[in-house]
Protein backbone atom coordinates (compact mmCIF):
# COMPACT_ATOMS: atom_id res chain seq x y z
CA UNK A 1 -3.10 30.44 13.76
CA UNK A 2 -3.88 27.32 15.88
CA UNK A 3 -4.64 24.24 13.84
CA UNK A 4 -6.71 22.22 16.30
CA UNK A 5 -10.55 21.56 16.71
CA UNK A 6 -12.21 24.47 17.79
CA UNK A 7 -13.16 23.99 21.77
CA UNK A 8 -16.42 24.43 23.66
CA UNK A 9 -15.27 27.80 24.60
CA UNK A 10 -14.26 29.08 21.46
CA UNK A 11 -17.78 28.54 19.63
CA UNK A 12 -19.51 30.21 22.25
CA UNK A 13 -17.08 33.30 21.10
CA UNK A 14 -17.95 32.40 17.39
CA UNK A 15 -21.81 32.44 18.31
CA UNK A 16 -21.49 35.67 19.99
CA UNK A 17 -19.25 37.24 17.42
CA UNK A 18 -21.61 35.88 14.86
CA UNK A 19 -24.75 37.15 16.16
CA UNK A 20 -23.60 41.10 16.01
CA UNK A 21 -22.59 40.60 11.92
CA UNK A 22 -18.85 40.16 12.07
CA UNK A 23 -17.69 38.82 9.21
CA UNK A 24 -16.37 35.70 9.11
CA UNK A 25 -12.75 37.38 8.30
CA UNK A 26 -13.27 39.49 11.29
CA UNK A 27 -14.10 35.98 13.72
CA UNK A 28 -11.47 34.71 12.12
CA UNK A 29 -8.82 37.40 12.96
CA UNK A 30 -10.58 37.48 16.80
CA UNK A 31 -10.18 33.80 17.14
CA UNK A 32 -7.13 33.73 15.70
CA UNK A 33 -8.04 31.06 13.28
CA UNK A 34 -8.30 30.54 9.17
CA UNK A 35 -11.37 32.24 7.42
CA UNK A 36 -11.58 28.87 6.23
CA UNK A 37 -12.11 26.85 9.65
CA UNK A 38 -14.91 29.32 10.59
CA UNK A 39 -16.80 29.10 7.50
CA UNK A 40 -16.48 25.26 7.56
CA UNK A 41 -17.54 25.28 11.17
CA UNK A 42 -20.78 27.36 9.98
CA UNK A 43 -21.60 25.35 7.62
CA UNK A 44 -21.24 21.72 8.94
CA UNK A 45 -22.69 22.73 12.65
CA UNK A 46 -25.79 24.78 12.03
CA UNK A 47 -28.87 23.36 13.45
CA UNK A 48 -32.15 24.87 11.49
CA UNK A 49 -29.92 27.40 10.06
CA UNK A 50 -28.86 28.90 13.08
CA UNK A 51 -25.50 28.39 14.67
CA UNK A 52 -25.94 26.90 18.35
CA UNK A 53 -22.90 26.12 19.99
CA UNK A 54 -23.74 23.89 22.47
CA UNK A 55 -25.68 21.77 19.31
CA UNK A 56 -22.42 22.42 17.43
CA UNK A 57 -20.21 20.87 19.54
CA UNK A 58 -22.71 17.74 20.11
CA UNK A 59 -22.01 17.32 16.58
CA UNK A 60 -18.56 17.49 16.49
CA UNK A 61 -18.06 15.02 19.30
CA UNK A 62 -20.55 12.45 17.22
CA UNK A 63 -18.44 12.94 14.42
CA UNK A 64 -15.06 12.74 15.99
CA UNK A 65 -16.71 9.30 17.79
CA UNK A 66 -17.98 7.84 14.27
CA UNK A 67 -14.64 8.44 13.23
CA UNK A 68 -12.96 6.15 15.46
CA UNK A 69 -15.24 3.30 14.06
CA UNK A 70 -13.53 2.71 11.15
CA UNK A 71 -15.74 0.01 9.03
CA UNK A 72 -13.45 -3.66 9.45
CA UNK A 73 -13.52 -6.06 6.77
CA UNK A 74 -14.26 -9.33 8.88
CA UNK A 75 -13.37 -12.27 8.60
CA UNK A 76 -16.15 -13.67 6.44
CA UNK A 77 -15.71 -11.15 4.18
CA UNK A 78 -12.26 -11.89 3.21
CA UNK A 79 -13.22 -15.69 2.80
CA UNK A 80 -15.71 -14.29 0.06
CA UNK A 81 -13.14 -12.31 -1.79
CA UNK A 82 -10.29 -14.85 -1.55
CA UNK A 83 -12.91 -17.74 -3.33
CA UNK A 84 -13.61 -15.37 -5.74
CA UNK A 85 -9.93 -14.53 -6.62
CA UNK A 86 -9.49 -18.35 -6.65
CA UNK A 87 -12.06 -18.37 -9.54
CA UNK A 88 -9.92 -16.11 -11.37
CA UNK A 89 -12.26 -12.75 -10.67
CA UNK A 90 -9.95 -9.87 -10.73
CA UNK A 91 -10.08 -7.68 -7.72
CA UNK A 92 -11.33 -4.99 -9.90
CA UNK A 93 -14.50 -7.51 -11.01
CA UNK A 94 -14.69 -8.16 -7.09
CA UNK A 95 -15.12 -4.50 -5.98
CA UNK A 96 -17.68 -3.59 -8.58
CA UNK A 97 -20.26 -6.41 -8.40
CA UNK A 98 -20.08 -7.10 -4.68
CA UNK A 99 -18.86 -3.71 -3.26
CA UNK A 100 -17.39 -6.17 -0.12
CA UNK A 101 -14.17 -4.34 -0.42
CA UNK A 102 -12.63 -1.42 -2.80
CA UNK A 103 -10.12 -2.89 -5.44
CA UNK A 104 -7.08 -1.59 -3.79
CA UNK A 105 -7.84 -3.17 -0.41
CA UNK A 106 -7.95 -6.62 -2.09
CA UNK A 107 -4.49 -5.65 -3.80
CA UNK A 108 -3.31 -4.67 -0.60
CA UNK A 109 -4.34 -7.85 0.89
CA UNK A 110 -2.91 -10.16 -1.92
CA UNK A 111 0.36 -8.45 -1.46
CA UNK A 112 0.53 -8.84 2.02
CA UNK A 113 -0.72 -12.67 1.67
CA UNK A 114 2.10 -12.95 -0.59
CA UNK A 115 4.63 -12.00 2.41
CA UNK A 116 3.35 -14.56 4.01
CA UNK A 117 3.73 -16.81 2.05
CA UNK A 118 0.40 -17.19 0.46
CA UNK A 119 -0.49 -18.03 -2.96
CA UNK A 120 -3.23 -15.41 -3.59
CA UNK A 121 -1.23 -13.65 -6.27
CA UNK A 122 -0.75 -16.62 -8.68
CA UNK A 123 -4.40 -16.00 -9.47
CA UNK A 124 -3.98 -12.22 -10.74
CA UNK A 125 -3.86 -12.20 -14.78
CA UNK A 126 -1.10 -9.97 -14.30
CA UNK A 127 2.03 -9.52 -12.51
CA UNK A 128 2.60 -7.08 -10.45
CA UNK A 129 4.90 -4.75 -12.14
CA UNK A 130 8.47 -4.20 -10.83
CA UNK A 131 9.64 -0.91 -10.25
CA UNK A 132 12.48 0.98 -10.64
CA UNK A 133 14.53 2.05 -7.72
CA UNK A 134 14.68 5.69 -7.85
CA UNK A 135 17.66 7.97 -6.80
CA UNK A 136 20.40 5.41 -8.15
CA UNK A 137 23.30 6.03 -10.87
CA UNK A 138 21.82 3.95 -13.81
CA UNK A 139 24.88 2.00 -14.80
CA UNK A 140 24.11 0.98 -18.26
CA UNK A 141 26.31 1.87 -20.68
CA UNK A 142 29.43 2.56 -18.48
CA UNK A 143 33.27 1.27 -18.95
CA UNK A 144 34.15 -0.57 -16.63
CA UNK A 145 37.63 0.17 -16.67
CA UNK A 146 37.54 3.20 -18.40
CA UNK A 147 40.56 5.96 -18.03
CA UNK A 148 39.71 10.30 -17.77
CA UNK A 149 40.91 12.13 -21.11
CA UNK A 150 43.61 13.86 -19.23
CA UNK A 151 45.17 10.85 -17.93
CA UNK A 152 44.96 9.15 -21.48
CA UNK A 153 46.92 12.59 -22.52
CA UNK A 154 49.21 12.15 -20.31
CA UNK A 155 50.06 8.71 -20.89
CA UNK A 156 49.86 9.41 -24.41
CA UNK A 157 52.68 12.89 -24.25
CA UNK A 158 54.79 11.38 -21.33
CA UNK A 159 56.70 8.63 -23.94
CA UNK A 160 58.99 9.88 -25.60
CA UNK A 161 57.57 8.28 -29.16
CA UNK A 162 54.65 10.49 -28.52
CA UNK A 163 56.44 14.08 -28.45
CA UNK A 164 54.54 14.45 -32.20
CA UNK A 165 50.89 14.60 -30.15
CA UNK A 166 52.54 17.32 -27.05
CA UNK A 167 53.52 19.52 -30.35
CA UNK A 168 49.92 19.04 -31.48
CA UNK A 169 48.23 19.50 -27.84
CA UNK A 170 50.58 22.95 -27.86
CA UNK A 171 49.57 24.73 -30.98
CA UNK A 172 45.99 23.86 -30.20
CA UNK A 173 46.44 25.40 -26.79
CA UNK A 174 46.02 22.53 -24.68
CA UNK A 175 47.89 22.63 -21.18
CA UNK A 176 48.00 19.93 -18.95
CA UNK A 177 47.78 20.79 -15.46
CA UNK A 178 50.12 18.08 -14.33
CA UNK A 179 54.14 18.15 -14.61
CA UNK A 180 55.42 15.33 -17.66
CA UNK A 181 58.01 13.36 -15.95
């Protein structure tokens, strides 16, 4: 099943197909595409609830140009939001009563201030939090010079002096898989 935008050519199929009854399983399996794309492609492109391709695909190129135009936050804008972060406004406070940007874009730009060298984050009440790297040993807790069991049995049955804890690793049935010298 393709994945792509439907084409000019392939609505004028779906309008034909559509027009006899098919179901939209049945356009689906003829256009070789999801159930779901053809219902979605019903439902956003009708015009007066009938399905015109030619209409349809108008619409689709409007929308795929509007798209494009993705809304900027200029320049004037950002001098707004950075005096109010100097008064101490959280960027929370700033998105709700002014709506001139969503709270995470003003995080997003403090952070990236920050990299340059700004001072925008001084005026956040709190610090960002640091996170933990992920995927790494923790090494809390750990030995640093810390010897296996089996070479501490070793060491321990290979003196001579010691020939009290080999009798005691023997009737417990403990074997050591290395030769005592």
């Amino acid at each position: 099943m393709s994945s792509s935008r439907l084409d000019q050519a392939e609505r004028y199929r779906l309008h034909a197909l559509y027009e006899t009854g098919m179901s939209m399983r049945a356009i689906a399996d003829a256009l070789e595409r999801a159930p779901s794309t053809i219902s979605r492609e019903l439902r956003r492109n009708q015009h007066a609830r009938h399905y015109l391709p030619d209409h349809a695909q108008r619409i689709s190129e409007h929308r795929r140009t509007q798209a494009s135009r993705r809304p900027r936050i200029d320049a004037e804008r950002i001098a707004q939001i950075e005096v109010l972060l100097s008064e101490d406004f959280s960027p929370e406070q700033i998105a709700g009563r002014t709506g001139l940007a969503s709270h995470e874009w003003i995080y997003r730009h403090i952070y990236a201030d920050h990299k340059r060298g700004g001072q925008l984050f001084t005026h956040l009440r709190k610090r960002r939090r640091k996170r933990r790297r992920r995927g790494m040993r923790d090494g809390r807790g750990q030995l640093t010079h810390r010897r296996s069991w089996m070479l501490a049995l070793y060491l321990l049955t290979s003196t001579k002096t010691n020939m009290a804890a080999l009798e005691l690793m023997r009737h417990l049935g403990i074997t050591l898989a290395f030769k005592l010298a």
